[in-house]
Every structure is written in structure tokens, then in C-alpha cells.
PDB file of N, CA and C in Angstrom:
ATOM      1  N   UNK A   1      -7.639  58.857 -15.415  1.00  0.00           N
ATOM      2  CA  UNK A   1      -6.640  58.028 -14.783  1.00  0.00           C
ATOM      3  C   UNK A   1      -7.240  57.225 -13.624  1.00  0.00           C
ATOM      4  N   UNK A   2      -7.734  58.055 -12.829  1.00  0.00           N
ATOM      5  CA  UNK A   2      -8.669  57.367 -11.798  1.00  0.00           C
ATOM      6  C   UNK A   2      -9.768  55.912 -12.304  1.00  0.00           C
ATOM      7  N   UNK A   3     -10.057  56.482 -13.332  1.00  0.00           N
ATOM      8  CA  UNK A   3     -10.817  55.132 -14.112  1.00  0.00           C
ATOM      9  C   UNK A   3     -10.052  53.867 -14.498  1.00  0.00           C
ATOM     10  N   UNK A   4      -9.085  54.205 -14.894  1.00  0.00           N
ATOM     11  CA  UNK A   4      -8.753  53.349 -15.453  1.00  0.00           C
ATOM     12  C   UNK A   4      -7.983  51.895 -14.114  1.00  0.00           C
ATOM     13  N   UNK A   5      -7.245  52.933 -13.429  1.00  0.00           N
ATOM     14  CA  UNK A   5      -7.177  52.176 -11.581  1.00  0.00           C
ATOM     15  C   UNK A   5      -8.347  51.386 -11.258  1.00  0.00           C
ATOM     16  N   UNK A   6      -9.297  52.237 -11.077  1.00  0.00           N
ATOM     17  CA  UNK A   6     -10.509  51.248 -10.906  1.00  0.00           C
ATOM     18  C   UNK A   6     -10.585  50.174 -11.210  1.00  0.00           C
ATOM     19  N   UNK A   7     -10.904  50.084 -12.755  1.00  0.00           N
ATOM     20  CA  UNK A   7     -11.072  49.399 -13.625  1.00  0.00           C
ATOM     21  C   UNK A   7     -10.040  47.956 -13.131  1.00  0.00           C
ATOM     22  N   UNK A   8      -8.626  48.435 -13.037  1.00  0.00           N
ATOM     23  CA  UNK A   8      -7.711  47.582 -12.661  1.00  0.00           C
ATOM     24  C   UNK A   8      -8.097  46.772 -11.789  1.00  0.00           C
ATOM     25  N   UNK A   9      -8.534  47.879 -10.737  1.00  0.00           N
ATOM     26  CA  UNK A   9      -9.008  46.755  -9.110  1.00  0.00           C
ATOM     27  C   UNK A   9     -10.178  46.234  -9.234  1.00  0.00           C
ATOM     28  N   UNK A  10     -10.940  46.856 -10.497  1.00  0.00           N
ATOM     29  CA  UNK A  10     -12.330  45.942  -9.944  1.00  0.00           C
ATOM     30  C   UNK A  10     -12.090  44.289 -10.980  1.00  0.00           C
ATOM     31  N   UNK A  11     -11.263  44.497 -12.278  1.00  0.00           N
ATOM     32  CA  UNK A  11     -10.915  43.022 -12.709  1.00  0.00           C
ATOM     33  C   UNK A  11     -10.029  42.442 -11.448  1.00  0.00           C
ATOM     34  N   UNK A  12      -8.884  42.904 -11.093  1.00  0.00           N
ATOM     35  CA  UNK A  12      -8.104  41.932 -10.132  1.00  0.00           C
ATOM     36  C   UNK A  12      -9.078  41.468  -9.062  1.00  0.00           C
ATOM     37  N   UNK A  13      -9.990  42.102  -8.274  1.00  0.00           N
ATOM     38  CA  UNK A  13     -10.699  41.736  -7.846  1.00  0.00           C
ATOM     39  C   UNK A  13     -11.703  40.493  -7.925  1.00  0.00           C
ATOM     40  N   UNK A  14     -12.406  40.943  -9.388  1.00  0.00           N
ATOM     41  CA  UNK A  14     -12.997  39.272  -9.683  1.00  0.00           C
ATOM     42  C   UNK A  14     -12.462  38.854 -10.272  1.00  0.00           C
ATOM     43  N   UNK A  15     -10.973  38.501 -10.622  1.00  0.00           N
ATOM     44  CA  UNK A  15      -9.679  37.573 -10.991  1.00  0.00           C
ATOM     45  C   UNK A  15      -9.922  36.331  -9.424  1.00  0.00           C
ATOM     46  N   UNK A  16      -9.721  37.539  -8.520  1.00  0.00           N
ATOM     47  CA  UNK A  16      -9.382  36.995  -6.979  1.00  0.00           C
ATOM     48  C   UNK A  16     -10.995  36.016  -6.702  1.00  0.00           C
ATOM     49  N   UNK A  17     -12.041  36.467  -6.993  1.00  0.00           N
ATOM     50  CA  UNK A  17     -13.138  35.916  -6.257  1.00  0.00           C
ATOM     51  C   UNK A  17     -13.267  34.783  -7.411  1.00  0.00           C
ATOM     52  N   UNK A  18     -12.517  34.164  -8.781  1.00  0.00           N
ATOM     53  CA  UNK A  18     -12.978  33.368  -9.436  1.00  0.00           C
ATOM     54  C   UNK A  18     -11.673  32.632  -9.246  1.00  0.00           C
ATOM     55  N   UNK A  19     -11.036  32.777  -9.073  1.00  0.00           N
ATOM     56  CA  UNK A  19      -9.755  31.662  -8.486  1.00  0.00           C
ATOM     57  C   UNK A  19     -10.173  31.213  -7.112  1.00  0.00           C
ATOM     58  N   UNK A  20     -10.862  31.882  -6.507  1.00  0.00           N
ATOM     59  CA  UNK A  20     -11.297  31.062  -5.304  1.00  0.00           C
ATOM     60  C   UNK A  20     -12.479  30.603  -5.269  1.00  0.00           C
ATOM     61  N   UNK A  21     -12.917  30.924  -5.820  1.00  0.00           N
ATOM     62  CA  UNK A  21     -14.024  29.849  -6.330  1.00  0.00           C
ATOM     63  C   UNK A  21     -14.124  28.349  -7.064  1.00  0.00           C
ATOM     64  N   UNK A  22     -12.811  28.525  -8.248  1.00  0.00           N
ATOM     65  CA  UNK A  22     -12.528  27.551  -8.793  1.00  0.00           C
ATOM     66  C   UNK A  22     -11.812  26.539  -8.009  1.00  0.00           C
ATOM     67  N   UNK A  23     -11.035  27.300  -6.727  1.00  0.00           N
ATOM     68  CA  UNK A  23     -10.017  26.299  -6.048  1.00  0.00           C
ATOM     69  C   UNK A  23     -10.959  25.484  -5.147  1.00  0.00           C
ATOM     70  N   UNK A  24     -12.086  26.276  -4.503  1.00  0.00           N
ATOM     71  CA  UNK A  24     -13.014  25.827  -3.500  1.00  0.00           C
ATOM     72  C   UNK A  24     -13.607  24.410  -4.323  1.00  0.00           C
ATOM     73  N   UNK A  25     -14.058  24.868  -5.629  1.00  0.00           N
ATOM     74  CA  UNK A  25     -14.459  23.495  -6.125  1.00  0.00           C
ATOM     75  C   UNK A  25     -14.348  22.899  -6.615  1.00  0.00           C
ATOM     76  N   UNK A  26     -12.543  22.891  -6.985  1.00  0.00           N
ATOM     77  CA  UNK A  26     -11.844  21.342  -7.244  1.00  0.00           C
ATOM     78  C   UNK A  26     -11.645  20.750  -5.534  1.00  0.00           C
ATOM     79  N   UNK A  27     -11.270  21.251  -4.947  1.00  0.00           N
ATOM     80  CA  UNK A  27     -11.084  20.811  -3.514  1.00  0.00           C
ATOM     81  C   UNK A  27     -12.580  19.729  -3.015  1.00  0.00           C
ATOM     82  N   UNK A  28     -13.791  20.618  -3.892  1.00  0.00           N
ATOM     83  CA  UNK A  28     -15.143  19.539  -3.217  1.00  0.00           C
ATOM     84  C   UNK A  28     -15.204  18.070  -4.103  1.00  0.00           C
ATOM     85  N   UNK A  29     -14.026  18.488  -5.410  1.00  0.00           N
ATOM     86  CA  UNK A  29     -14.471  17.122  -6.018  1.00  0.00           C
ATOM     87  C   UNK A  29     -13.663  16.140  -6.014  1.00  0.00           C
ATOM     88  N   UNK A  30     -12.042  16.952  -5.287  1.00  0.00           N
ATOM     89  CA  UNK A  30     -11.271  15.901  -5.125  1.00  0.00           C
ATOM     90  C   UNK A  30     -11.875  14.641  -4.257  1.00  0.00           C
ATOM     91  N   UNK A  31     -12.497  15.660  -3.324  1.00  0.00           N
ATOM     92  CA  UNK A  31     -13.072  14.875  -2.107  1.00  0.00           C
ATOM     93  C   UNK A  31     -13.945  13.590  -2.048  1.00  0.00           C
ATOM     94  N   UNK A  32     -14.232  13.499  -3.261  1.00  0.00           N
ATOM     95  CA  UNK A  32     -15.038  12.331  -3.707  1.00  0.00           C
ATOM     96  C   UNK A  32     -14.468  11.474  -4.268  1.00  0.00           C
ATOM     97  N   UNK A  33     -13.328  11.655  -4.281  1.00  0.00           N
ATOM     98  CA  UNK A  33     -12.126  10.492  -4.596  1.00  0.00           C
ATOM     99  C   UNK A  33     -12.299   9.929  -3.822  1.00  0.00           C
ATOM    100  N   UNK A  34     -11.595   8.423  -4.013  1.00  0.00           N
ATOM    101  CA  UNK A  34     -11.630   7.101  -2.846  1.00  0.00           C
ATOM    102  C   UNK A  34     -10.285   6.453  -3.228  1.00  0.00           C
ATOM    103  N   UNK A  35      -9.131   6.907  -2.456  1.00  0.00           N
ATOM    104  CA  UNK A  35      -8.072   6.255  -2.658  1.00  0.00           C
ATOM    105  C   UNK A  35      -7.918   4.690  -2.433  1.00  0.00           C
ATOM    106  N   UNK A  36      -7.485   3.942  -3.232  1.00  0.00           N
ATOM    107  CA  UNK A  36      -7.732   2.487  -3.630  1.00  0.00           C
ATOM    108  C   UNK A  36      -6.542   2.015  -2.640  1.00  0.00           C
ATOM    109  N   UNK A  37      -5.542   2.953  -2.419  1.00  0.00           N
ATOM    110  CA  UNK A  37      -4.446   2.391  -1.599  1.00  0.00           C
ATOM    111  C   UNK A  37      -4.413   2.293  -0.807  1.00  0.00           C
ATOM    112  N   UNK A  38      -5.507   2.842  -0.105  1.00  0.00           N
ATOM    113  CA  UNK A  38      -5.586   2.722   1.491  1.00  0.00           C
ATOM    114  C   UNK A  38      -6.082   1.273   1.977  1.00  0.00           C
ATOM    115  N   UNK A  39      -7.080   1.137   1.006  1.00  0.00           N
ATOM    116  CA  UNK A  39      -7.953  -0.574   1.373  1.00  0.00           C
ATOM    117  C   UNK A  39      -6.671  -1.750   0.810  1.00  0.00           C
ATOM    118  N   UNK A  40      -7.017  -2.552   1.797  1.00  0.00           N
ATOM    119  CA  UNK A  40      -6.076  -3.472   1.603  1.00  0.00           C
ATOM    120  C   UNK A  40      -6.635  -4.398   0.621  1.00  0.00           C
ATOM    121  N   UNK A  41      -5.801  -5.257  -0.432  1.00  0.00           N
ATOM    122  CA  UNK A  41      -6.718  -6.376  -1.386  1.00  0.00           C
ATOM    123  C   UNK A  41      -6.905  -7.599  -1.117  1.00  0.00           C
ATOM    124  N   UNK A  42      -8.464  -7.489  -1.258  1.00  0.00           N
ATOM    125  CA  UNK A  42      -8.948  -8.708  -0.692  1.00  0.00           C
ATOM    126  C   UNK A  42      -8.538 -10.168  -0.826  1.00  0.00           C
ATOM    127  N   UNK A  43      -8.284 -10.386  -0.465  1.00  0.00           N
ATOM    128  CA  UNK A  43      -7.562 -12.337  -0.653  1.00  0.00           C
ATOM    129  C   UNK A  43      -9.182 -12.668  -1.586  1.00  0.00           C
ATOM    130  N   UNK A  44      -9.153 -13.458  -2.273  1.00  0.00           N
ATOM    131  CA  UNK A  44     -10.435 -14.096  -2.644  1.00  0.00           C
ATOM    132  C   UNK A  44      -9.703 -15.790  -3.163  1.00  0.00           C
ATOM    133  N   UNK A  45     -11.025 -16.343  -2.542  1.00  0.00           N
ATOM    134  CA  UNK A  45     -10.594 -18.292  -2.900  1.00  0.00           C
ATOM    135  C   UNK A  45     -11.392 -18.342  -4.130  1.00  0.00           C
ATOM    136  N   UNK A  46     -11.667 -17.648  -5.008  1.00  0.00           N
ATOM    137  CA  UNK A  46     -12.053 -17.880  -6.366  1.00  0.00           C
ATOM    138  C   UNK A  46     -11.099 -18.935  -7.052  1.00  0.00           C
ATOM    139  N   UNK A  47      -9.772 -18.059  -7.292  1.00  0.00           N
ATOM    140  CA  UNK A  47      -9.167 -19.071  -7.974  1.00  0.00           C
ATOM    141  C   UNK A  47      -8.238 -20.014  -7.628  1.00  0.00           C
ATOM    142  N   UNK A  48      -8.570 -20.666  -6.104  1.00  0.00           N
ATOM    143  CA  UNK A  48      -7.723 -22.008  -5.813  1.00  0.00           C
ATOM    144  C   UNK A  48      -8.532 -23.006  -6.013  1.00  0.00           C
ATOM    145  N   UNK A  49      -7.825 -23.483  -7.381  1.00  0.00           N
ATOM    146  CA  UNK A  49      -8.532 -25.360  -7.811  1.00  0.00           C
ATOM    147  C   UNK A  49      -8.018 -26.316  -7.037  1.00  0.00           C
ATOM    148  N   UNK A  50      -9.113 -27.038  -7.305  1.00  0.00           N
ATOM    149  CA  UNK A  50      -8.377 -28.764  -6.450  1.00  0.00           C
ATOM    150  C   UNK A  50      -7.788 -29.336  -7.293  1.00  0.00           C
ATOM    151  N   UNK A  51      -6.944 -29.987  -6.166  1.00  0.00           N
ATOM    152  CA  UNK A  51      -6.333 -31.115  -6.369  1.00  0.00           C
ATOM    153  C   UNK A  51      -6.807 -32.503  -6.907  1.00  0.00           C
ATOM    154  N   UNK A  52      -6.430 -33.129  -8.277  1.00  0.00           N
ATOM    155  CA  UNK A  52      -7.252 -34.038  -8.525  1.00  0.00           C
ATOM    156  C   UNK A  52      -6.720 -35.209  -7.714  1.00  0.00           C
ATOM    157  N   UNK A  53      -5.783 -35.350  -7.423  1.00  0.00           N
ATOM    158  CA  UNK A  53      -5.269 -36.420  -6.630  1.00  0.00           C
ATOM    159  C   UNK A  53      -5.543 -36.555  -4.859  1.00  0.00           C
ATOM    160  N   UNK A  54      -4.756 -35.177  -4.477  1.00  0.00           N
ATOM    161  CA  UNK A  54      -4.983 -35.104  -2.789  1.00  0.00           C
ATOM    162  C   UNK A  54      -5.969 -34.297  -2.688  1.00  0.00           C
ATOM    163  N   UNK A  55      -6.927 -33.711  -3.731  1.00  0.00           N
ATOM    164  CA  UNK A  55      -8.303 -32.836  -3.218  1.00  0.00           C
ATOM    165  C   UNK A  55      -8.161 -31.628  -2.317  1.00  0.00           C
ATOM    166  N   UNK A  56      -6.711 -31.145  -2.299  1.00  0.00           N
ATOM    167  CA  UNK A  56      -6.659 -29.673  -1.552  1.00  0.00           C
ATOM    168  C   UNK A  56      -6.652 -28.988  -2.536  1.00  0.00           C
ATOM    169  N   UNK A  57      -7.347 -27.528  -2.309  1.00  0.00           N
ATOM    170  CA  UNK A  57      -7.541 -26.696  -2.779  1.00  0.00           C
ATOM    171  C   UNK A  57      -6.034 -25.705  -2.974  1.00  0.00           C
ATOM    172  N   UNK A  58      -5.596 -25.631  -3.913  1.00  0.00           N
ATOM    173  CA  UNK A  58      -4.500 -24.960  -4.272  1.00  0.00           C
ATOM    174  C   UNK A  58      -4.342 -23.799  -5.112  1.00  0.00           C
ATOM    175  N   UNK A  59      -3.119 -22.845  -5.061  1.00  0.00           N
ATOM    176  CA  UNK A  59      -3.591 -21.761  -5.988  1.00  0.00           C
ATOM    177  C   UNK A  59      -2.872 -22.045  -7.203  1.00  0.00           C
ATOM    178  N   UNK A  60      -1.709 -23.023  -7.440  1.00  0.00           N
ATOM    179  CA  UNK A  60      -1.413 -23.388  -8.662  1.00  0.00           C
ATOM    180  C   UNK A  60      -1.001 -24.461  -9.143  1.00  0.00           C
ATOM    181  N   UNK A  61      -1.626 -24.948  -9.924  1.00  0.00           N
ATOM    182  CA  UNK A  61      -1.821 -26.437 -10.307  1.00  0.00           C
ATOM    183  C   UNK A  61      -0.833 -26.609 -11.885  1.00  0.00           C
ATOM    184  N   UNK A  62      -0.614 -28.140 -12.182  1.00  0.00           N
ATOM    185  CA  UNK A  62      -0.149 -28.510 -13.279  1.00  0.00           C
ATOM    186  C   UNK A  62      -1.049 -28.985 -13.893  1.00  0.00           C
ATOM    187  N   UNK A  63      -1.167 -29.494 -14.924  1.00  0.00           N
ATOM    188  CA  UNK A  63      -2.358 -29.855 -15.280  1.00  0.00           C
ATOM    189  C   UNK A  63      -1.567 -30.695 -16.423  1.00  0.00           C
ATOM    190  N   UNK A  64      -2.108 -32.446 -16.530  1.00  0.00           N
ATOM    191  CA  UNK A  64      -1.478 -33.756 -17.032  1.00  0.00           C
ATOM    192  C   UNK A  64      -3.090 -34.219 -17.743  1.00  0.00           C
ATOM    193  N   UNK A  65      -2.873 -34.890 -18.824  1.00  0.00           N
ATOM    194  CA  UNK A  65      -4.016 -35.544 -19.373  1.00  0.00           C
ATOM    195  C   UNK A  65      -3.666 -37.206 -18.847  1.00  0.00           C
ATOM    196  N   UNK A  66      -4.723 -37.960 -18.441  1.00  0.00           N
ATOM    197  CA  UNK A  66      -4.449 -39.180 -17.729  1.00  0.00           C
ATOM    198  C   UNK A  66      -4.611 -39.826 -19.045  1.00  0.00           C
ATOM    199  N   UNK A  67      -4.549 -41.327 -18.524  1.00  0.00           N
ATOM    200  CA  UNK A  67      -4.718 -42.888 -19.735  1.00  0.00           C
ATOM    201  C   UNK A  67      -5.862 -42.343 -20.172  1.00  0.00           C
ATOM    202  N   UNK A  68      -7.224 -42.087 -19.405  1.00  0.00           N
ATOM    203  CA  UNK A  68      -8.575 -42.246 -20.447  1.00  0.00           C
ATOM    204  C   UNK A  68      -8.631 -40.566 -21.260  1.00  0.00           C
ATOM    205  N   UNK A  69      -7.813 -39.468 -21.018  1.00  0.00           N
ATOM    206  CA  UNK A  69      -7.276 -38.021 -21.738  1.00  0.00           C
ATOM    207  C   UNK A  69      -8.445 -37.086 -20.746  1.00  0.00           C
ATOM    208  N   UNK A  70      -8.474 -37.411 -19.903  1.00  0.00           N
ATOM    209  CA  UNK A  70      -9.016 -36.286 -19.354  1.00  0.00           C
ATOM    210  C   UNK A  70      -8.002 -35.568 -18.312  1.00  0.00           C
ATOM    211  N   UNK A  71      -8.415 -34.033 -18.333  1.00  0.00           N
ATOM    212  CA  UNK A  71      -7.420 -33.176 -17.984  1.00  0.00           C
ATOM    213  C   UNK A  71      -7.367 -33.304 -16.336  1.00  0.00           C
ATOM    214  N   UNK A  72      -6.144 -33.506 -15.752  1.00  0.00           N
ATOM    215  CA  UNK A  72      -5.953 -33.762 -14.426  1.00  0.00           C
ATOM    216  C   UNK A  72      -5.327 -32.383 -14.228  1.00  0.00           C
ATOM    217  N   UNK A  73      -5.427 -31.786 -13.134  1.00  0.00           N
ATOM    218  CA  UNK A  73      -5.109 -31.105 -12.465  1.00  0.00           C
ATOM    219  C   UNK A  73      -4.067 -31.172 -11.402  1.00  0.00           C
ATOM    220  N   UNK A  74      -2.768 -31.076 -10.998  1.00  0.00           N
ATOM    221  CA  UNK A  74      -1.981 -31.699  -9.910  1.00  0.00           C
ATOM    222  C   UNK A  74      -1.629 -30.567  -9.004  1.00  0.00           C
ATOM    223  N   UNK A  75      -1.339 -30.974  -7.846  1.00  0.00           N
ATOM    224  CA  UNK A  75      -0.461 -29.854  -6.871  1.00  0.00           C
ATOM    225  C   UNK A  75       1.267 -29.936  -6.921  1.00  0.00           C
ATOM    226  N   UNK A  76       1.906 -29.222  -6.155  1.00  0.00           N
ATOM    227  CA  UNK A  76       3.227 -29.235  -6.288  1.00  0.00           C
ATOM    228  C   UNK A  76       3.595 -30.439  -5.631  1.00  0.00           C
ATOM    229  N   UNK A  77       2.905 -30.891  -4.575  1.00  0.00           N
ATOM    230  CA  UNK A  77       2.840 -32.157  -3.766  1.00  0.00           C
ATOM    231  C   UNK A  77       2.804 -33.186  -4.368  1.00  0.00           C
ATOM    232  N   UNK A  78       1.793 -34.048  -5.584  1.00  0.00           N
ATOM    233  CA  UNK A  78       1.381 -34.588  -5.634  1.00  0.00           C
ATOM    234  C   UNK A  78       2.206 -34.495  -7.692  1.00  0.00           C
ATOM    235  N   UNK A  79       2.737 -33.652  -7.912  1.00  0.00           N
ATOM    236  CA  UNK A  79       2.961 -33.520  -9.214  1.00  0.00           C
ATOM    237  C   UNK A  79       4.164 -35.005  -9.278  1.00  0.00           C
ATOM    238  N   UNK A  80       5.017 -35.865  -8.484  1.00  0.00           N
ATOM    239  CA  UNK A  80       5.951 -36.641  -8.290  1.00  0.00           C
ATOM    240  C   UNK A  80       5.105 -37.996  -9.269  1.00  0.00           C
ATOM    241  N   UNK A  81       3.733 -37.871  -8.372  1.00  0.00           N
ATOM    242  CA  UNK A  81       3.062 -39.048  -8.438  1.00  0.00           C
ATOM    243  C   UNK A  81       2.339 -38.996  -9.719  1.00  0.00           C
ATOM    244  N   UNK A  82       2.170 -38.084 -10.544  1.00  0.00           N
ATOM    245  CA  UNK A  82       1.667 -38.038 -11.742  1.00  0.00           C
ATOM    246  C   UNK A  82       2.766 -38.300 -12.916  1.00  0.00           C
ATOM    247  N   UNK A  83       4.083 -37.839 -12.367  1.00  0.00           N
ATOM    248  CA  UNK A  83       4.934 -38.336 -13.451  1.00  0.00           C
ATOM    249  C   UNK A  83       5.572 -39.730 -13.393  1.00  0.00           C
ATOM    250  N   UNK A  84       5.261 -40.175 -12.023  1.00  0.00           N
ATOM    251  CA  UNK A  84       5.424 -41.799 -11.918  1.00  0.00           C
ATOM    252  C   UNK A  84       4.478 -42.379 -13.089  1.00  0.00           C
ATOM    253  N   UNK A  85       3.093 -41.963 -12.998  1.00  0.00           N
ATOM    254  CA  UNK A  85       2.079 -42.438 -14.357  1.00  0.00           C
ATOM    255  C   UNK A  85       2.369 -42.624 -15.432  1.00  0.00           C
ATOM    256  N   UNK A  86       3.640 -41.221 -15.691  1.00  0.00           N
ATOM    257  CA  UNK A  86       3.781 -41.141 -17.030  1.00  0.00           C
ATOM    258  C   UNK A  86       2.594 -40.283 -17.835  1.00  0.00           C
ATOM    259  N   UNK A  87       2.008 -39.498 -16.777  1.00  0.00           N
ATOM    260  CA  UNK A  87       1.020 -38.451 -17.521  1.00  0.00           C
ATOM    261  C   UNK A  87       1.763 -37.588 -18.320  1.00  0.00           C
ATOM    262  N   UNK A  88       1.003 -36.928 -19.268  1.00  0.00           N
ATOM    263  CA  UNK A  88       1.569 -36.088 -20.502  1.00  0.00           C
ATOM    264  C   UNK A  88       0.923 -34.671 -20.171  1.00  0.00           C
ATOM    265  N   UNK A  89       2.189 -33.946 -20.030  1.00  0.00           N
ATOM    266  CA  UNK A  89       2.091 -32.372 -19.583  1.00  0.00           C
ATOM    267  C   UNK A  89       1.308 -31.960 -20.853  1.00  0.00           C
ATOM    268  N   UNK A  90       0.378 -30.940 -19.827  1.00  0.00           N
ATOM    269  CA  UNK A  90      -0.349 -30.001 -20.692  1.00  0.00           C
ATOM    270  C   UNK A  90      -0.063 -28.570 -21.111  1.00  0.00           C
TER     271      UNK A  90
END
């Protein structure tokens, strides 16, 4: 009977020392996570095209094929003066 007690405490025992072991080293690998939410997102001027008309750099353009068919690009500003042309939406 005595054995078999033992036996009991010496598995619960390394039950206990392998759960803390396992917890110790998910805890080291969470740690190497890099939460993305904390950094703020970067603005980038990659994608503001110009303006083919007023030449400011904008983040969203219309885009009209002129008289000779090449693709114009317009701003919200400047989109009035392209349909005065009579440019043809793209």
C-alpha cells in the first residue's frame, strides 16, 4: 500500500515539474512576439500620383483618355476641367 502512495506522489510530482516547465516555456516564446498593434501605420507617399493638370500629388485620381488617347490622370479639383474637354472616363 505504501508503494503504491508513493508511486502516486512521485508521478503527481513530475506531472507538477512538467507543467511547469511547459508553462515556463510557452511564456519564453510568447515573448518573442511583436504585437503589430502597438506600432502605429506608417503613412507612406508611395501611392499619391500626380496630377496631370495641377501637378499635385494626390491620393486619388480619375483617370480620362485625352484627344491624342493618352491616359490622363485628374484630381478632385481639377476633374471640372477635364469634363469641360469632354475627356472619356476610364
Amino acid at each position: 500500500m505504501k508503494w503504491i502512495v508513493l508511486v502516486i506522489l512521485l508521478l503527481s510530482v513530475l506531472l507538477l515539474v512538467y507543467k511547469l516547465t511547459f508553462k515556463i516555456r510557452n511564456k519564453v516564446e510568447t515573448t518573442k512576439i511583436i504585437q503589430m498593434s502597438l506600432y502605429g501605420k506608417k503613412v507612406s507617399k508611395v501611392n499619391k500620383q500626380m496630377c496631370s493638370f495641377c501637378r499635385k500629388k494626390e491620393r486619388k485620381l480619375s483617370f480620362y483618355s485625352d484627344e491624342q488617347g493618352r491616359v490622363v490622370g485628374v484630381c478632385q479639383v481639377c476633374r471640372p476641367q477635364a469634363e469641360r474637354r469632354a475627356l472619356m472616363r476610364l
